[in-house]
N, C-alpha and C. Protein backbone atom coordinates (compact mmCIF):
# COMPACT_ATOMS: atom_id res chain seq x y z
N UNK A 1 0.87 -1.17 0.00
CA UNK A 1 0.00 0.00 0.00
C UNK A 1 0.91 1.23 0.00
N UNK A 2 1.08 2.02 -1.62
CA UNK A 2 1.55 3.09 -0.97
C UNK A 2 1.16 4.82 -1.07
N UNK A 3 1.65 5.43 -0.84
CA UNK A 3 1.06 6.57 -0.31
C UNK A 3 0.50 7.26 -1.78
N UNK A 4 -0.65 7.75 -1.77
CA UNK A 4 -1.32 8.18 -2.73
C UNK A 4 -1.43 9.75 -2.78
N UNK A 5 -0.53 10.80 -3.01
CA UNK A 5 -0.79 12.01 -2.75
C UNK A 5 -1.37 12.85 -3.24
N UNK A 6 -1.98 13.86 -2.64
CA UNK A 6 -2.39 14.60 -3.50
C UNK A 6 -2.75 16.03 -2.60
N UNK A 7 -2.63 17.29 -3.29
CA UNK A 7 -2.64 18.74 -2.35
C UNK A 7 -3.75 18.65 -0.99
N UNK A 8 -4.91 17.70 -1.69
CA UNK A 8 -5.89 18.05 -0.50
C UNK A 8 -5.81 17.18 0.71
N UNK A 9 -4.73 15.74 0.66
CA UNK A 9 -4.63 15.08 1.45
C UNK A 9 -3.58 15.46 2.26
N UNK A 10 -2.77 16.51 2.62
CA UNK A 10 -1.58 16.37 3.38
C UNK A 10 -2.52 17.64 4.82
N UNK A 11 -2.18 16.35 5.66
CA UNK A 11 -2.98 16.96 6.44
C UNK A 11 -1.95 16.56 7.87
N UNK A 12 -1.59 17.09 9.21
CA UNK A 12 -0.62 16.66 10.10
C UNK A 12 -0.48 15.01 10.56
N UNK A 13 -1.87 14.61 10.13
CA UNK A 13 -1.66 12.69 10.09
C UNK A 13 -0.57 12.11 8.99
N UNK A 14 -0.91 12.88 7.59
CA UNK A 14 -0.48 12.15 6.49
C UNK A 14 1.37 12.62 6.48
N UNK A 15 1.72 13.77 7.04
CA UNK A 15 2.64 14.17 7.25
C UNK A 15 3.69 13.59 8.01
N UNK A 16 2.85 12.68 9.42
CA UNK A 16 3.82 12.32 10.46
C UNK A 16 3.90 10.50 9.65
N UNK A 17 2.84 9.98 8.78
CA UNK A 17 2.91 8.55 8.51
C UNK A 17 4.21 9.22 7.58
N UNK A 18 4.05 9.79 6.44
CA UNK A 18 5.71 10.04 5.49
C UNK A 18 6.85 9.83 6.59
N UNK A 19 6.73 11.06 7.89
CA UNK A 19 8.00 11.32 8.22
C UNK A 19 8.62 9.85 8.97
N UNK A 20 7.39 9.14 9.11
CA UNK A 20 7.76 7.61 9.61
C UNK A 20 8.00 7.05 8.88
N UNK A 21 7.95 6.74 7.51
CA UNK A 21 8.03 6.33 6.24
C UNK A 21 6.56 4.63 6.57
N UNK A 22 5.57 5.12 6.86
CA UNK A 22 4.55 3.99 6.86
C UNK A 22 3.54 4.34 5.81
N UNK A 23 3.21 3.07 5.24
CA UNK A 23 2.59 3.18 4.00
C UNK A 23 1.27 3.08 4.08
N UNK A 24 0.06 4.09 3.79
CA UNK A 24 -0.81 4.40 3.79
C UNK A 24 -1.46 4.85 2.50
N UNK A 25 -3.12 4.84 2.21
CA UNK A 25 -3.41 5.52 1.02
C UNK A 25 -4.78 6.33 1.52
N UNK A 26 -4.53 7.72 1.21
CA UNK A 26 -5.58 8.46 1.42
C UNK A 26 -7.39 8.40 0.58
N UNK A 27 -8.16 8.13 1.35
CA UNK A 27 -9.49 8.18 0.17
C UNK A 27 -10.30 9.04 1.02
N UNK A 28 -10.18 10.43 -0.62
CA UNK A 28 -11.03 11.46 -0.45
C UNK A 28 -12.71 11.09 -0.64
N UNK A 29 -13.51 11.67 -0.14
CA UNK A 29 -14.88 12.15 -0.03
C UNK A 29 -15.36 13.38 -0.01
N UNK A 30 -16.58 13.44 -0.56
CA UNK A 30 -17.60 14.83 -0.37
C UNK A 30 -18.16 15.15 0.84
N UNK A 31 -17.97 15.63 1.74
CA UNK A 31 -18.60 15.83 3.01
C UNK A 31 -19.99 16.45 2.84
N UNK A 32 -20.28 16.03 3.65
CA UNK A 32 -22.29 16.59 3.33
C UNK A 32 -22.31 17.46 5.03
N UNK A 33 -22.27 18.76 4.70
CA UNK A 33 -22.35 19.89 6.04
C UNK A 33 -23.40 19.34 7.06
N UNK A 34 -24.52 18.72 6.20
CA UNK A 34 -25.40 18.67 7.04
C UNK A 34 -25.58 17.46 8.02
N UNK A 35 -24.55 16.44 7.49
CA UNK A 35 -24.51 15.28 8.35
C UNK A 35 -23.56 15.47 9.31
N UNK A 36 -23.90 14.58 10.83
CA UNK A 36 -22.97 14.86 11.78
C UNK A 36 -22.72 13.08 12.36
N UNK A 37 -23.29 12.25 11.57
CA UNK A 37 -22.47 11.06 11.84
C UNK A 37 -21.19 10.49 10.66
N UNK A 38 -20.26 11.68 11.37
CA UNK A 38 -19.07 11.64 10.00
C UNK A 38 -18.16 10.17 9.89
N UNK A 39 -18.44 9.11 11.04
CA UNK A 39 -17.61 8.06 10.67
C UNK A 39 -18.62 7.36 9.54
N UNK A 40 -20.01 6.90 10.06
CA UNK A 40 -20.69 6.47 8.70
C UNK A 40 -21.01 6.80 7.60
N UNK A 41 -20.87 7.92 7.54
CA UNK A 41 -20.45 8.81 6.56
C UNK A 41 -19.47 8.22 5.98
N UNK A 42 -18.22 8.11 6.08
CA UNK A 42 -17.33 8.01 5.57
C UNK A 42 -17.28 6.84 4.94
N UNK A 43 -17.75 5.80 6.09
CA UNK A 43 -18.00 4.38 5.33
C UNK A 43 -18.95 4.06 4.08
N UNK A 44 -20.33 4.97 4.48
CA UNK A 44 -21.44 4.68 3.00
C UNK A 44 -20.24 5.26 1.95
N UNK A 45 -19.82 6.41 1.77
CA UNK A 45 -19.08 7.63 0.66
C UNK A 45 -17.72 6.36 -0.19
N UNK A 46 -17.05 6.01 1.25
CA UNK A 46 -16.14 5.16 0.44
C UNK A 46 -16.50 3.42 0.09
N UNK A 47 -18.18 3.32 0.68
CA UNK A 47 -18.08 2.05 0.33
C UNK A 47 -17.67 0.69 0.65
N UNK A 48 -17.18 1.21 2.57
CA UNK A 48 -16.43 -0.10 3.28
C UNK A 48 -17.37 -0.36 4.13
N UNK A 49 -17.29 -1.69 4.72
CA UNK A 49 -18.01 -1.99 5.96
C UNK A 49 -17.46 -1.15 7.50
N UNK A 50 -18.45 -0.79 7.77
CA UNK A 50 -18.25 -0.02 9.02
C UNK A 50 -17.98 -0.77 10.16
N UNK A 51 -17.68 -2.03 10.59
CA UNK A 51 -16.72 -2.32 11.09
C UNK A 51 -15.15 -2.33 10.51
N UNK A 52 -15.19 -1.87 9.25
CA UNK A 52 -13.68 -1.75 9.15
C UNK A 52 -12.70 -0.14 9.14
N UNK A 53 -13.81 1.18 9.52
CA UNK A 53 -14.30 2.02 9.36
C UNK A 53 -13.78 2.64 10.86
N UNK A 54 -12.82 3.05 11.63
CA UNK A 54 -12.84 3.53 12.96
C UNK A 54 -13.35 5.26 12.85
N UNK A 55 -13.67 5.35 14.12
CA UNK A 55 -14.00 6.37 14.78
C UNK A 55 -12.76 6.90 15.76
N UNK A 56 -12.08 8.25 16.12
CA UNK A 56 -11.57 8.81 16.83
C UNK A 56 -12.13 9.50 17.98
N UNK A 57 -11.75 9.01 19.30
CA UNK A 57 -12.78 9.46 20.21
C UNK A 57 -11.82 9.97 21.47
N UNK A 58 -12.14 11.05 21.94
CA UNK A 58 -11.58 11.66 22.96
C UNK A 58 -12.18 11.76 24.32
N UNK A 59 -11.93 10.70 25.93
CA UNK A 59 -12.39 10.64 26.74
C UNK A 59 -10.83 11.55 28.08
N UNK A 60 -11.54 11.65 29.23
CA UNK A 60 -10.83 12.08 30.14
C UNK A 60 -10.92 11.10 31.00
N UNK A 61 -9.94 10.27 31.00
CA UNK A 61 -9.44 9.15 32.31
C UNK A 61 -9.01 10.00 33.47
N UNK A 62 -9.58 9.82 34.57
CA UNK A 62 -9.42 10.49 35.82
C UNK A 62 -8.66 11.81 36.04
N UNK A 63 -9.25 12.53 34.86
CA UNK A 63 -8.23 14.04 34.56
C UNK A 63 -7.64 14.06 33.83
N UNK A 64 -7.08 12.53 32.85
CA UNK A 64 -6.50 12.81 31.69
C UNK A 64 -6.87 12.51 30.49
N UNK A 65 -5.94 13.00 29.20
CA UNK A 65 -6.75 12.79 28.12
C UNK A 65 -6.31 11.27 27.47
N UNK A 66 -7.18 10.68 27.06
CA UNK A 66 -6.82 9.83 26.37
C UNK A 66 -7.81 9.31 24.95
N UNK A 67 -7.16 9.40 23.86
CA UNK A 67 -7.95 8.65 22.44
C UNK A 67 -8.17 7.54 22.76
N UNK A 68 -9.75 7.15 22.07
CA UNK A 68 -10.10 6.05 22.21
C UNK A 68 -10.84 5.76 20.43
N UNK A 69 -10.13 4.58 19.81
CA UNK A 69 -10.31 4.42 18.66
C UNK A 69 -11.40 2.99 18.28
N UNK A 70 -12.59 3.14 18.02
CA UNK A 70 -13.80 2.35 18.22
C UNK A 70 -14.36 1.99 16.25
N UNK A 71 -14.70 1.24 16.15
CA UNK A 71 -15.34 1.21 14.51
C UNK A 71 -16.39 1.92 14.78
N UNK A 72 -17.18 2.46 13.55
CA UNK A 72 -17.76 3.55 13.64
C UNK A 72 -19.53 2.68 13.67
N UNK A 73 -19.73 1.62 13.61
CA UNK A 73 -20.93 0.51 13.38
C UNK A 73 -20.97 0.59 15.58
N UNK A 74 -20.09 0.84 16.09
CA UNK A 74 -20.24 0.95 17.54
C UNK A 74 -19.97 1.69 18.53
N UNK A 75 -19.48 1.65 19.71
CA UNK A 75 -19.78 3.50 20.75
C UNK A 75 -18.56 2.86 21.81
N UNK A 76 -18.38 3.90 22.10
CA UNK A 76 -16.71 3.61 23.42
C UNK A 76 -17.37 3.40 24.40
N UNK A 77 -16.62 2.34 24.90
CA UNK A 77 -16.94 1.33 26.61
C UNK A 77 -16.19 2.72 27.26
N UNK A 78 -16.80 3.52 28.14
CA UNK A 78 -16.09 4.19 28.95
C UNK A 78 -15.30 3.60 29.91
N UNK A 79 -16.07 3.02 30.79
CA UNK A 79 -15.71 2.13 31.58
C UNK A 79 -14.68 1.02 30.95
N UNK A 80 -14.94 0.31 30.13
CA UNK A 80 -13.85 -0.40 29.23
C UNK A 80 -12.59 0.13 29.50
N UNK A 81 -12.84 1.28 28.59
CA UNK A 81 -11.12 2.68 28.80
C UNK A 81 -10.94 2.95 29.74
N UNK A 82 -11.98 3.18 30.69
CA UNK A 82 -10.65 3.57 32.02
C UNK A 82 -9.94 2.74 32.49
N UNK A 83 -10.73 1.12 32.76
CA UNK A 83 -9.76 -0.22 32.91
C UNK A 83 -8.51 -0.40 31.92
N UNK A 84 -8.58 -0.14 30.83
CA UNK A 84 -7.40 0.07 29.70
C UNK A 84 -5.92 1.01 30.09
N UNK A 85 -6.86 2.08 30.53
CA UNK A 85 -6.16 2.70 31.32
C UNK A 85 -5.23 2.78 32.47
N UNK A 86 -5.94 1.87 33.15
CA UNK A 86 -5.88 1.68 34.59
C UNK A 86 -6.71 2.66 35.52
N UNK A 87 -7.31 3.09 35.02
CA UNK A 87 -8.01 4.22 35.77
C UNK A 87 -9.66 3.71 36.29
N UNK A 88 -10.46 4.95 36.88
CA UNK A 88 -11.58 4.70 37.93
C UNK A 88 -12.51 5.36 36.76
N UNK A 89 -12.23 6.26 36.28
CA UNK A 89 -13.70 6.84 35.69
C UNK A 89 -13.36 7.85 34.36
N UNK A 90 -13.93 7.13 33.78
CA UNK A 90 -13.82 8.20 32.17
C UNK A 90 -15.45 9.04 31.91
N UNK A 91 -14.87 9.98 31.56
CA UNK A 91 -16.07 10.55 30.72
C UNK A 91 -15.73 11.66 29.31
N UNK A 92 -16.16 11.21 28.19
CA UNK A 92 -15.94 12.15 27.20
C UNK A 92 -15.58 13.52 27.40
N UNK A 93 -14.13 13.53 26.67
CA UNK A 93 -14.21 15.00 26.89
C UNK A 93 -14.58 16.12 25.95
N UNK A 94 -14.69 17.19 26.32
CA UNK A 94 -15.05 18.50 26.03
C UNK A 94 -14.84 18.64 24.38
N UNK A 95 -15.87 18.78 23.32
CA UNK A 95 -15.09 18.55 21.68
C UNK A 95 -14.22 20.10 21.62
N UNK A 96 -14.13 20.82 22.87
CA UNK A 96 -13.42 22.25 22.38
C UNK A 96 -12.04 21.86 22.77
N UNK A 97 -12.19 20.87 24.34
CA UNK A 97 -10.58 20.58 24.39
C UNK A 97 -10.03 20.25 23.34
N UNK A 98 -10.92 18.72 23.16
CA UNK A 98 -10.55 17.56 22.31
C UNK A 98 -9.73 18.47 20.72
N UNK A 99 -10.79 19.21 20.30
CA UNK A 99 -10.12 20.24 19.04
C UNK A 99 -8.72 20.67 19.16
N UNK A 100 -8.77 21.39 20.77
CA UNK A 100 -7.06 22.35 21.06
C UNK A 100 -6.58 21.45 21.06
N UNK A 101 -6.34 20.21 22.05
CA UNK A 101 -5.45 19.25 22.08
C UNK A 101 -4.70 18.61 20.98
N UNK A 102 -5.90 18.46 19.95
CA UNK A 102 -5.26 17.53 18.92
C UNK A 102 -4.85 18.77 17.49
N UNK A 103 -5.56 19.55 17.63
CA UNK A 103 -5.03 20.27 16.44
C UNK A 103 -6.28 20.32 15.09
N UNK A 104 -7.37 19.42 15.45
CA UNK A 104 -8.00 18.66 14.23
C UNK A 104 -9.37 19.13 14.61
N UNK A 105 -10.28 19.40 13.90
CA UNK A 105 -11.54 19.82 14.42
C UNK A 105 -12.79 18.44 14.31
N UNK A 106 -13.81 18.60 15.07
CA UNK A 106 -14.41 17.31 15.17
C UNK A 106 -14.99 16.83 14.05
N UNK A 107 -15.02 15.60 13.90
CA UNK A 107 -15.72 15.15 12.47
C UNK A 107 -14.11 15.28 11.75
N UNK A 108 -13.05 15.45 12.34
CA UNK A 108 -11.85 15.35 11.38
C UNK A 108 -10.78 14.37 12.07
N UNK A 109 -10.95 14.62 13.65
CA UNK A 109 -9.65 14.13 14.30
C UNK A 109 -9.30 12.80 14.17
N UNK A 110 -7.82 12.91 13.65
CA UNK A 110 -7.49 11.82 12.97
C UNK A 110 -6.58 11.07 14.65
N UNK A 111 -6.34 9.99 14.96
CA UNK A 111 -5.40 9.36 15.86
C UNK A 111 -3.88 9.69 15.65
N UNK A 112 -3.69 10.19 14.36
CA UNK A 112 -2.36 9.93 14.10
C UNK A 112 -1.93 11.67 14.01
N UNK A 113 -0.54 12.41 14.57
CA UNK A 113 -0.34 13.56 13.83
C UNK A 113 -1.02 14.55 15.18
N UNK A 114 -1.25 14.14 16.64
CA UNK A 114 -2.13 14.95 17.36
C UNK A 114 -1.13 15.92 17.45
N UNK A 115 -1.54 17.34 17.87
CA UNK A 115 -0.61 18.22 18.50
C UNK A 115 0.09 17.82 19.71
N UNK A 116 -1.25 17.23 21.46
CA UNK A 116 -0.55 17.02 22.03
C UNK A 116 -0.76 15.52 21.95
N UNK A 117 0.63 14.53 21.97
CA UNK A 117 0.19 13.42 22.06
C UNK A 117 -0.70 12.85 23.31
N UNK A 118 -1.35 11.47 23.36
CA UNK A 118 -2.47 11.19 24.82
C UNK A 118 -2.09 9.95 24.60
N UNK A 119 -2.17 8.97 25.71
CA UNK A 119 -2.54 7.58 25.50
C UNK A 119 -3.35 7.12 24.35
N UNK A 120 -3.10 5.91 24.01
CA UNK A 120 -4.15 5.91 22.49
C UNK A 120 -4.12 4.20 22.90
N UNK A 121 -5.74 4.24 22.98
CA UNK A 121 -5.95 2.95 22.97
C UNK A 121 -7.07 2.30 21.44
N UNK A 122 -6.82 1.25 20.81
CA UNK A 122 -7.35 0.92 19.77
C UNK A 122 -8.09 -0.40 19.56
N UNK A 123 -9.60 -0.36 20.14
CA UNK A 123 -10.68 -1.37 19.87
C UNK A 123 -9.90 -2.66 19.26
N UNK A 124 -9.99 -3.99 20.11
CA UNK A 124 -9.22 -5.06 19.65
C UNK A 124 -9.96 -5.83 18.58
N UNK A 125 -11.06 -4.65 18.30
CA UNK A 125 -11.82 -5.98 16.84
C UNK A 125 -10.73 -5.09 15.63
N UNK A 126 -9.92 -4.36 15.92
CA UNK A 126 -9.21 -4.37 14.61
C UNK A 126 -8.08 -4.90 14.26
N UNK A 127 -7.54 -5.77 14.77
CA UNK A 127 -7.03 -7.12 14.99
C UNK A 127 -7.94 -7.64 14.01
N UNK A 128 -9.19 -7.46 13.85
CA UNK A 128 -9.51 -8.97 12.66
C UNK A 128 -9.64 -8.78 11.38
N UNK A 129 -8.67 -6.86 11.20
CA UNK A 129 -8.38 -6.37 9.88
C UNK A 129 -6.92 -6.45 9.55
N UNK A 130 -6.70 -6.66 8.22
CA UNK A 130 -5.15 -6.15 7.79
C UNK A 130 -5.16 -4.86 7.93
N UNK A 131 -6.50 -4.13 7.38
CA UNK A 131 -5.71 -2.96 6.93
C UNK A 131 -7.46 -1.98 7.98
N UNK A 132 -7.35 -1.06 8.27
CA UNK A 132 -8.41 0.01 8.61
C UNK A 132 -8.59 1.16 8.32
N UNK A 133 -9.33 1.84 8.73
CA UNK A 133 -9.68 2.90 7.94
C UNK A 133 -9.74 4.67 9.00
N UNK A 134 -9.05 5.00 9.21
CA UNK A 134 -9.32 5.91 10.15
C UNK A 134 -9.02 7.48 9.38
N UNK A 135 -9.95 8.55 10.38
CA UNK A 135 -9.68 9.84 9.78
C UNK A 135 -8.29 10.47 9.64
N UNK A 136 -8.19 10.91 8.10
CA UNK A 136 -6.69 11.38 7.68
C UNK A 136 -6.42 13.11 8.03
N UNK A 137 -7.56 13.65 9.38
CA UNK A 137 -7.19 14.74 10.08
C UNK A 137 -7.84 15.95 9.15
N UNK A 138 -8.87 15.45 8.57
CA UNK A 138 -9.74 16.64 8.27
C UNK A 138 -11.13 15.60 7.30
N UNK A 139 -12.72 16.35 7.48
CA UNK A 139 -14.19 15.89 6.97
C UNK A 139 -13.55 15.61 5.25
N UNK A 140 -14.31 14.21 5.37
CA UNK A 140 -13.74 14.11 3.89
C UNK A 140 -12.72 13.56 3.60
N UNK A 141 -11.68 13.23 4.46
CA UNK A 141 -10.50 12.10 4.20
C UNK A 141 -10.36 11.45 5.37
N UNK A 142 -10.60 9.91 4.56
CA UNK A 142 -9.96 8.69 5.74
C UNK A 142 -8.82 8.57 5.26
N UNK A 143 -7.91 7.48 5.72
CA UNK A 143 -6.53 7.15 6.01
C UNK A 143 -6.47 5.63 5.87
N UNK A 144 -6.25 4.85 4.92
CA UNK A 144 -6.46 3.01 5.19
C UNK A 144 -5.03 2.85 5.57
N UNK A 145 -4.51 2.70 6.54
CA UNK A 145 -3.55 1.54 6.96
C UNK A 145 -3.43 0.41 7.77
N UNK A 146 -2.08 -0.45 7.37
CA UNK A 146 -2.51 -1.61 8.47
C UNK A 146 -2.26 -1.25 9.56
N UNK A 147 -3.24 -2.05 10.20
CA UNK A 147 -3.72 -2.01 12.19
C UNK A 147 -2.06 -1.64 12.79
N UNK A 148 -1.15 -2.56 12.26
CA UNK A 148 -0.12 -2.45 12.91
C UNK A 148 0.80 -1.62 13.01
N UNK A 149 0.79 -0.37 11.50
CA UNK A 149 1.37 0.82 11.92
C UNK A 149 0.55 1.72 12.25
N UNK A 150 -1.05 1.02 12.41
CA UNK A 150 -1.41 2.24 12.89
C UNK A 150 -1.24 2.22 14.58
N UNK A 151 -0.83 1.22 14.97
CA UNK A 151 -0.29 1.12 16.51
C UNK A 151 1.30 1.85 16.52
N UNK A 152 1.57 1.48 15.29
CA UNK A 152 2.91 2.23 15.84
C UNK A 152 2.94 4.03 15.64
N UNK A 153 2.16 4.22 14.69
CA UNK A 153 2.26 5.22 14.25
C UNK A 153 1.96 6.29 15.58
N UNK A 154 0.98 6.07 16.37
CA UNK A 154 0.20 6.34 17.50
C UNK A 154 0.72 5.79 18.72
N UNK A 155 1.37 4.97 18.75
CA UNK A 155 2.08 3.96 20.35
C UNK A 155 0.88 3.61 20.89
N UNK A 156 0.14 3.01 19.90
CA UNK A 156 -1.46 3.04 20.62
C UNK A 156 -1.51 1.63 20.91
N UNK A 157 -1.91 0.99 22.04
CA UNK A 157 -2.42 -0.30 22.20
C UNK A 157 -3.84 -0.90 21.86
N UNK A 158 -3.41 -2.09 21.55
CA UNK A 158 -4.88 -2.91 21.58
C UNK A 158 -6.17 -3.11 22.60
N UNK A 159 -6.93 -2.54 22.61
CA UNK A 159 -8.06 -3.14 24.16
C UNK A 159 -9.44 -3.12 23.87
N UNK A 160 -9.88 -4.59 24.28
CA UNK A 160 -11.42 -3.81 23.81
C UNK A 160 -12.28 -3.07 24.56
N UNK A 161 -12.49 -2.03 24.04
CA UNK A 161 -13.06 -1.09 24.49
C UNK A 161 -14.51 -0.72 23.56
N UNK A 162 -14.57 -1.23 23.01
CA UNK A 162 -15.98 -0.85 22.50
C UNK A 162 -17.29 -1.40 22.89
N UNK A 163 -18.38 -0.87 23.21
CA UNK A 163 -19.47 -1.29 23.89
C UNK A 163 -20.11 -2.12 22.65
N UNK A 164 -20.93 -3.09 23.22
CA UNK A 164 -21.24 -4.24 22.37
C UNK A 164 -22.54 -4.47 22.71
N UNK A 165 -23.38 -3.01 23.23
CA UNK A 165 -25.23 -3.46 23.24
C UNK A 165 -25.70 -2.49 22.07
């Protein structure tokens, strides 16, 4: 898989996979303003199954920040993540932090490329992909790489954390 460029894809995700030299391919979409479920979105637009499809999600483990990366077909185990964590109690944080922190505005924030880095934990059903699909740090571009640089890319671990009712 390799990197597919183009002016509208270089975005601080696609920047830090180059400067790692990990091979990724960007697939653009039309964003529709008026929709605000931008991971399924992304999946109907490009046509993948939304379990293969992640979501970027920003919770506060007992005061801190940490990404939590879920397929977009399901919703973050809070509780899950704070055990991931090691921690007592998560609750979503703030989408104005979540924005400053990472650099990326919502409906864009990609896992990879944050301003400040956070713990990054990554739903263990993507383990049953080669390759996934996550936001390439702005509405309108995902990011397909394999699971495994996308752990490295991020120092993100495996856990399941995704709620399953």
């Amino acid at each position: 898989m390799a990197a597919k460029k183009s002016a509208g894809s270089r975005t601080p995700a696609t920047t830090t996979l180059d400067r790692l030299g990990l091979p990724y391919t960007p697939h653009e979409y039309t964003h529709d303003p008026a929709v605000d479920d931008y991971g399924r979105e992304a999946a109907e637009a490009l046509s993948m199954p939304p379990a293969q499809v992640f979501k970027t999600l920003l919770a506060e483990v007992d005061g801190q920040l940490v990404v939590g990366i879920v397929p977009v077909n399901g919703k973050l185990d809070l509780k899950a993540l704070a055990r991931a964590v090691g921690g007592k109690k998560a609750v979503m944080a703030n989408p104005l932090l979540a924005e400053r922190k990472t650099g990326y505005i919502v409906g864009g924030i990609s896992p990879i490329g944050q301003k400040t880095s956070s713990p990054t934990f990554l739903d263990s059903t993507a383990a049953e992909h080669v390759n996934v699909l996550v936001s390439g740090g702005r509405r309108g571009l995902d990011i397909e790489i394999a699971v495994t640089d996308l752990l490295r890319a991020t120092g993100g671990i495996l856990a399941p954390i995704r709620r399953t009712d």
